[in-house]
Protein backbone atom coordinates (compact mmCIF):
# COMPACT_ATOMS: atom_id res chain seq x y z
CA UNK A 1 -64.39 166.14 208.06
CA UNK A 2 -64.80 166.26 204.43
CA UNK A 3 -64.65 163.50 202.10
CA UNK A 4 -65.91 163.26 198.24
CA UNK A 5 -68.92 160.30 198.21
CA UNK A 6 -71.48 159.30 196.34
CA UNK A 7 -75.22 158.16 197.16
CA UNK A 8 -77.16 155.81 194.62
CA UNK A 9 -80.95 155.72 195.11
CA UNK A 10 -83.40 153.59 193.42
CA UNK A 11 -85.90 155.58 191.45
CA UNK A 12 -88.77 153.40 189.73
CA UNK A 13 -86.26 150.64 189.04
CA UNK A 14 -83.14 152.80 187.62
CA UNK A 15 -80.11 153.70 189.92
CA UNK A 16 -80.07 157.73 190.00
CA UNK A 17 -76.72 158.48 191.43
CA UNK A 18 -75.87 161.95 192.99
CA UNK A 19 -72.59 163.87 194.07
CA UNK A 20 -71.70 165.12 196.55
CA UNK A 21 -68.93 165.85 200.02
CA UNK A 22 -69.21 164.93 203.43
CA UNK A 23 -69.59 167.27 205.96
CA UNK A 24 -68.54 165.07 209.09
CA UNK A 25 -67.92 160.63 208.82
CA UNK A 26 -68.60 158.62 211.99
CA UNK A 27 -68.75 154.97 212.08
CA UNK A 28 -72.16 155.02 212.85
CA UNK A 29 -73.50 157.51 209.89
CA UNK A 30 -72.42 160.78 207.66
CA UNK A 31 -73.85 164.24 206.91
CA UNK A 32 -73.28 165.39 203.66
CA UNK A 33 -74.34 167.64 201.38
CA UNK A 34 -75.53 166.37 197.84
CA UNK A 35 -76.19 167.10 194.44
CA UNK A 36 -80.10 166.32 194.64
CA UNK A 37 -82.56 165.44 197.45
CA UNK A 38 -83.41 162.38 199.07
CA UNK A 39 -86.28 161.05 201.01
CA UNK A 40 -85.86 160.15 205.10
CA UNK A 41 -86.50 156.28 205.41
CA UNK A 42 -84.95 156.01 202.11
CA UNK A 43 -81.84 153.14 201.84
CA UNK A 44 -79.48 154.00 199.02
CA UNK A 45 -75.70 152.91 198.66
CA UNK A 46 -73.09 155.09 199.41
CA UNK A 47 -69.57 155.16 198.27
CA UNK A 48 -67.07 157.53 199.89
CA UNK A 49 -63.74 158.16 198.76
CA UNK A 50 -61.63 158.41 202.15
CA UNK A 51 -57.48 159.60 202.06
CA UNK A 52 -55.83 157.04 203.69
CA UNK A 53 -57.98 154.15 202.47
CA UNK A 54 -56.50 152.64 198.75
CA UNK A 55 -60.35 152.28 197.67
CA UNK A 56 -63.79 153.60 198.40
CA UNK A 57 -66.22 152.02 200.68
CA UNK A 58 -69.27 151.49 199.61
CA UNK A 59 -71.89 150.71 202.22
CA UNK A 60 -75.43 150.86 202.57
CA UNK A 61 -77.30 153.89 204.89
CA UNK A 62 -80.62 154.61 205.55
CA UNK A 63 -82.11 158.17 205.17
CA UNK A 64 -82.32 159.69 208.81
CA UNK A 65 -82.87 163.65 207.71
CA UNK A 66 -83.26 165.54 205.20
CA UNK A 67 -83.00 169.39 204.54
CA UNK A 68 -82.63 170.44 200.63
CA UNK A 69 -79.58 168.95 199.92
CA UNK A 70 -78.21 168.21 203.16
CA UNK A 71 -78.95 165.10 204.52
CA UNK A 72 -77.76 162.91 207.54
CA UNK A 73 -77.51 159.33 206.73
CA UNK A 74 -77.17 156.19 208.81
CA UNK A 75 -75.02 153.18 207.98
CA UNK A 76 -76.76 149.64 207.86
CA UNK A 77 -74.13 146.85 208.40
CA UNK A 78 -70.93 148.21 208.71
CA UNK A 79 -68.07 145.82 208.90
CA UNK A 80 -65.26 145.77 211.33
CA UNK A 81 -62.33 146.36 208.76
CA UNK A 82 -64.82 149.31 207.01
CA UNK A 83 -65.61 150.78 211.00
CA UNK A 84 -61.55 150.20 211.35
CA UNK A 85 -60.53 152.59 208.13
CA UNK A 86 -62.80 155.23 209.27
CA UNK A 87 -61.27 155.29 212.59
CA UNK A 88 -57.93 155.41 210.97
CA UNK A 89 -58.64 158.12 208.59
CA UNK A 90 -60.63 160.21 211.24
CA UNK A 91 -57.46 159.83 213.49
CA UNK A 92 -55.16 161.27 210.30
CA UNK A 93 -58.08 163.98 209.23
CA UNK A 94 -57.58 165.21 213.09
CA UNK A 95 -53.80 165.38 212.79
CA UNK A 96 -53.55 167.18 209.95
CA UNK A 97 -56.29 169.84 211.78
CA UNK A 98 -54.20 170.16 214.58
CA UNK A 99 -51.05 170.89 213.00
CA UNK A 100 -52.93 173.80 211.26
CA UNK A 101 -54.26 174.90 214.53
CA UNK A 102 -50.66 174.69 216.19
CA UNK A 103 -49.24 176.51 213.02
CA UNK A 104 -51.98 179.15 213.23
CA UNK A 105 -51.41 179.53 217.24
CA UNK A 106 -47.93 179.97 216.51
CA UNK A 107 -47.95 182.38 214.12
CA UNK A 108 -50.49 184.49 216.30
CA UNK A 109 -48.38 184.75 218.98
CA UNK A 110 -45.56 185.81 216.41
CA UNK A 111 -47.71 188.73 215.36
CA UNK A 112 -48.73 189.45 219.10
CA UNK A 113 -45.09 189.73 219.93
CA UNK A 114 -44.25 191.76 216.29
CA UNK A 115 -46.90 194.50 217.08
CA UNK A 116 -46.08 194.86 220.67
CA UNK A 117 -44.77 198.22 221.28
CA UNK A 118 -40.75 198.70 222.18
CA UNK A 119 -40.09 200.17 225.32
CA UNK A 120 -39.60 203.94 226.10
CA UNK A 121 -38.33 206.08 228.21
CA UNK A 122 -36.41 205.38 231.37
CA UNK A 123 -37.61 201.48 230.91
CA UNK A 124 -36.25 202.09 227.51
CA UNK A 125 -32.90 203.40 228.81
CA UNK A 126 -32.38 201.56 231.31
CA UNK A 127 -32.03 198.10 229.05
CA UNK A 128 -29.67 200.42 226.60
CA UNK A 129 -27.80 200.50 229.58
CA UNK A 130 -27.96 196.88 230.20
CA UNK A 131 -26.68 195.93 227.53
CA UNK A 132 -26.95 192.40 225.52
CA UNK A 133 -25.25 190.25 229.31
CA UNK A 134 -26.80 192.74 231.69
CA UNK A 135 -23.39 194.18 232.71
CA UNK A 136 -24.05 196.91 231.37
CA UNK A 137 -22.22 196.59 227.77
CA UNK A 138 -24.08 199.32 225.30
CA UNK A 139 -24.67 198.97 221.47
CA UNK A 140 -21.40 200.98 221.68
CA UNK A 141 -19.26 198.54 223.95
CA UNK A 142 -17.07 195.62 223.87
CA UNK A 143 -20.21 193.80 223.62
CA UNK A 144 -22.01 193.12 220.47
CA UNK A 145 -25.39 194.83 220.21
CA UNK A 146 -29.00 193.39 220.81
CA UNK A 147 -31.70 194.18 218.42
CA UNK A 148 -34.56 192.38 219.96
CA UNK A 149 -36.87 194.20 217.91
CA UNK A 150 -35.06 193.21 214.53
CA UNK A 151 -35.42 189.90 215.64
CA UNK A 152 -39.03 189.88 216.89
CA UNK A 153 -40.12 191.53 213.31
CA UNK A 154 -37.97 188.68 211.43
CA UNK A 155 -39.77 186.08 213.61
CA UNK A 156 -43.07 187.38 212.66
CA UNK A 157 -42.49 187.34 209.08
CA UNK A 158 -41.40 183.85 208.85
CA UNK A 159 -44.53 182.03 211.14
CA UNK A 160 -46.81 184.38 208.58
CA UNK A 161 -45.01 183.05 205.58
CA UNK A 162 -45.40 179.70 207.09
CA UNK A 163 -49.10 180.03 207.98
CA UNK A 164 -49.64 181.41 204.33
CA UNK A 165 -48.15 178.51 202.72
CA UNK A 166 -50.19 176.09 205.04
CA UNK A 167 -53.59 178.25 204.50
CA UNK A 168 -52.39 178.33 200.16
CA UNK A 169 -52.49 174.58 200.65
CA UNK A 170 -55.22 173.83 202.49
CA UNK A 171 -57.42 176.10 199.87
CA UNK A 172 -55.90 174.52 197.00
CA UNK A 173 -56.62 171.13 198.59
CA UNK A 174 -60.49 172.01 199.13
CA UNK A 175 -60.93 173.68 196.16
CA UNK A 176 -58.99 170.78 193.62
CA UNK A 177 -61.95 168.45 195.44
CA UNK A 178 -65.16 170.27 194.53
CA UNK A 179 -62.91 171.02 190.55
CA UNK A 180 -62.96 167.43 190.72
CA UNK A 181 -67.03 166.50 191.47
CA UNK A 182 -67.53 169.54 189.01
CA UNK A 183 -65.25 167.91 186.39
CA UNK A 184 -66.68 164.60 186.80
CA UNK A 185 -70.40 165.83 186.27
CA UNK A 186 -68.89 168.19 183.26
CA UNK A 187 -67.50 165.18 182.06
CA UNK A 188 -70.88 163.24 182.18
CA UNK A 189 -72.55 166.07 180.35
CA UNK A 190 -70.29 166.33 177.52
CA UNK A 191 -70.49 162.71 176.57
CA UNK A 192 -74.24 162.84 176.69
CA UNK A 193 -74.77 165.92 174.63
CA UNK A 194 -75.13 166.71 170.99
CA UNK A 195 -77.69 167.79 168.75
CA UNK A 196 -81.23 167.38 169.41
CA UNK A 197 -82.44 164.54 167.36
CA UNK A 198 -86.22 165.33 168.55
CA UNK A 199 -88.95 167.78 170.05
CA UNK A 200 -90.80 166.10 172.93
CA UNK A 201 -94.21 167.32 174.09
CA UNK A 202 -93.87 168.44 177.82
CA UNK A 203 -96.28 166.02 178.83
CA UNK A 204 -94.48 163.29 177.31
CA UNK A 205 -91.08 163.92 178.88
CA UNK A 206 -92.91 164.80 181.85
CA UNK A 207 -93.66 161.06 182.23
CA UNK A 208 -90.04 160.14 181.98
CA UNK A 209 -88.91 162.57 185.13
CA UNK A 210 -87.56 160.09 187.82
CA UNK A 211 -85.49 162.86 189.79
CA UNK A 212 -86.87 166.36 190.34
CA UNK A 213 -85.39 169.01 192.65
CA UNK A 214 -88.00 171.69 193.42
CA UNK A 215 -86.07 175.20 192.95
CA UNK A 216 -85.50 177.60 195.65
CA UNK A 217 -87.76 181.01 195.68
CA UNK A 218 -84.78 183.70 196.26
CA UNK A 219 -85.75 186.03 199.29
CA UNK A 220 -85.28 189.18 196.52
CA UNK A 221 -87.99 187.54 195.01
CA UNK A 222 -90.18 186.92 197.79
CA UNK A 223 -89.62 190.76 198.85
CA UNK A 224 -90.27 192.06 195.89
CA UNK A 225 -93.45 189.62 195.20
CA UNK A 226 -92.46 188.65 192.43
CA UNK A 227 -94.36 185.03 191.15
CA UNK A 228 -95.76 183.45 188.21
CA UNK A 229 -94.58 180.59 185.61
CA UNK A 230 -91.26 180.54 184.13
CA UNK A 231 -91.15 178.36 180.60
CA UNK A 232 -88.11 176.39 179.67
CA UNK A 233 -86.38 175.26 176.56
CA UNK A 234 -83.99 172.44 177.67
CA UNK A 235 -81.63 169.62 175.75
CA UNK A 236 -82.10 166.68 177.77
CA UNK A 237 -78.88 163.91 176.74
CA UNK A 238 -78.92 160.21 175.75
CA UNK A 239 -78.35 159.26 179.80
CA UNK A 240 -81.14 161.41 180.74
CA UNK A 241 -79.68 164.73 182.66
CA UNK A 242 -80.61 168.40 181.29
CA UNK A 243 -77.02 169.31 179.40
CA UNK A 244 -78.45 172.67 178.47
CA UNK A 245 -81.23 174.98 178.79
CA UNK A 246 -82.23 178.70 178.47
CA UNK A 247 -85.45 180.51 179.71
CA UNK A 248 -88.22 181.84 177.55
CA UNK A 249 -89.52 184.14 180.02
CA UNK A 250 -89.85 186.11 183.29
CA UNK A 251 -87.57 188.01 185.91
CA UNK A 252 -84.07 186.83 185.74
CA UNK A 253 -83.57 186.42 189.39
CA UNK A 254 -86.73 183.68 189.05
CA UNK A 255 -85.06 182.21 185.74
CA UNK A 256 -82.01 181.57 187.46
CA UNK A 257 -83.13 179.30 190.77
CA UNK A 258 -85.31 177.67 188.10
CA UNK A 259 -81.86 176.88 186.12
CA UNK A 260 -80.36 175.80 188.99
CA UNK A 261 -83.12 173.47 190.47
CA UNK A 262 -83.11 171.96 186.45
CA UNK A 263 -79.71 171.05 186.19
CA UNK A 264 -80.44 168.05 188.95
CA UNK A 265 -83.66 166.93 187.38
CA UNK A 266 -83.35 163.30 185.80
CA UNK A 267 -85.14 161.73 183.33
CA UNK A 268 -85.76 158.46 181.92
CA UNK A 269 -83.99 158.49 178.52
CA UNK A 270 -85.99 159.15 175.82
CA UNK A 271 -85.60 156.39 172.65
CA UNK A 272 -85.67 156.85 169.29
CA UNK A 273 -85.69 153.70 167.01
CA UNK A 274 -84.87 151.81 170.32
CA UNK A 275 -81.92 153.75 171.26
CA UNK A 276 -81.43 156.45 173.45
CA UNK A 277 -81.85 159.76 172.02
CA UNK A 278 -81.13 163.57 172.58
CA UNK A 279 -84.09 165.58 172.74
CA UNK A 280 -85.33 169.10 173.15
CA UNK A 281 -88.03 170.16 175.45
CA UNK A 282 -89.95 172.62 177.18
CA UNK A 283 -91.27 172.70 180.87
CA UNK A 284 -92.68 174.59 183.27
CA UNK A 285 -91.34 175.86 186.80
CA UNK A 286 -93.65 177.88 188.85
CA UNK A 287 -93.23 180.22 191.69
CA UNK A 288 -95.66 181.01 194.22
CA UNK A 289 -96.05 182.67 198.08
């Protein structure tokens, strides 16, 4: 079940918190996946934003695994009245599922029914025959007429509309979460940025990294053995995250996992005259079999 949270690690003294969405919530731990890796035996706090609850719990977990940026987490002291609201939104998560499932049953058989074939021939004739009581009124009798298929067709269209709506929703629903996380670290970015008010050495900022995520070497990549160093330029804002940044070299399919791997790296926030400062920077991924 999925569930917007975030995990707050300490990183040489300073809180480094990182987004992310659950991918199932028991009362005894969560998998999620994050924005940024963590470290098994690690204990960080976690704060997870559940439906039904009126505000987030916040708990403390210890790292059990870890796998790039999933991770499985374990709770450490869990109340009764927090085990209680995850019971009770787990119970209303599962609902919800099942009405979908019923919905999407429903409107299976609808379209099972819709594309099965009318009968022919002497089957066909015989129910003509029949008519709509079985005493054997026609489409042309006293009787008034049966159009089974008309109404098996009409049938199917409405449980599709119906499982269209509930499939539109359910997308919109999932996809309004992640604009949400992607706002929020937007958000974060756009207060921290500006113009550079200094060039940093490498080394110097190098000193100040408290959160790195090593990139991922593409499998094109690794087919085509392609390797070497790729050189950054990057903007690095007055809270420490990379707001920007634009490669200075090499294949673009290695530039790009480098960019992505960089936009999670954290630094300590570099001061000028006392006061946090943004600076521009260069650094150095490399890639390797």
């Amino acid at each position: 079940m999925q569930a917007p949270l975030d995990v707050t690690v300490l990183r040489s003294g300073i809180p480094d918190t990182m987004p992310g969405r659950s991918v199932n919530v028991g009362e005894r731990g969560i998998a999620a996946m994050l924005a940024g890796e963590l470290v098994p035996g690690e204990t960080v706090g976690v704060e997870v934003r559940l439906s039904l609850v009126a505000s987030p719990l916040r708990m403390r977990a210890m790292v059990r695994h870890q796998d790039r940026l999933r991770c499985g987490l374990e709770f450490l002291g869990l109340s009764p009245e927090q085990r209680a609201a995850i019971r009770d939104w787990a119970k209303g998560s599962k609902a919800e599922a099942e009405m979908e499932t019923a919905l999407s049953s429903t409107a299976s058989l609808a379209m099972t029914l819709a594309l099965t074939p009318a009968p022919t021939g002497a089957l066909a004739e015989e129910r003509k025959e029949a008519g709509p009581s079985g005493t054997g009124a026609s489409s042309n009798g006293a009787g008034t007429p049966r159009k089974p298929k008309n109404r098996r067709w009409m049938g199917a269209a409405i449980f599709l509309l119906l499982l269209g709506i509930a499939a539109a929703a359910f997308w919109w629903k999932w996809n309004r979460g992640w604009e949400e996380l992607e706002s929020g670290l937007k958000s974060a970015e756009t207060a921290s940025a500006g113009k550079p008010e200094a060039q940093v050495p490498a080394e110097v900022m190098e000193k100040l990294l408290v959160h790195r995520v090593e990139p991922v070497y593409p499998a094109e990549a690794r087919k085509a053995n392609l390797q070497g160093i790729i050189a950054l330029d990057i903007v690095v804002g007055r809270d420490g995250s990379v707001v920007s940044m634009h490669a200075l070299n090499g294949p673009d399919v290695l530039a790009r996992a480098a960019m992505d791997a960089l936009r999670w790296w954290k630094f300590e926030p570099y001061r000028v005259n006392g006061e946090p400062a943004v600076v521009e920077t260069t650094v150095a991924v490399e890639f390797k079999r």
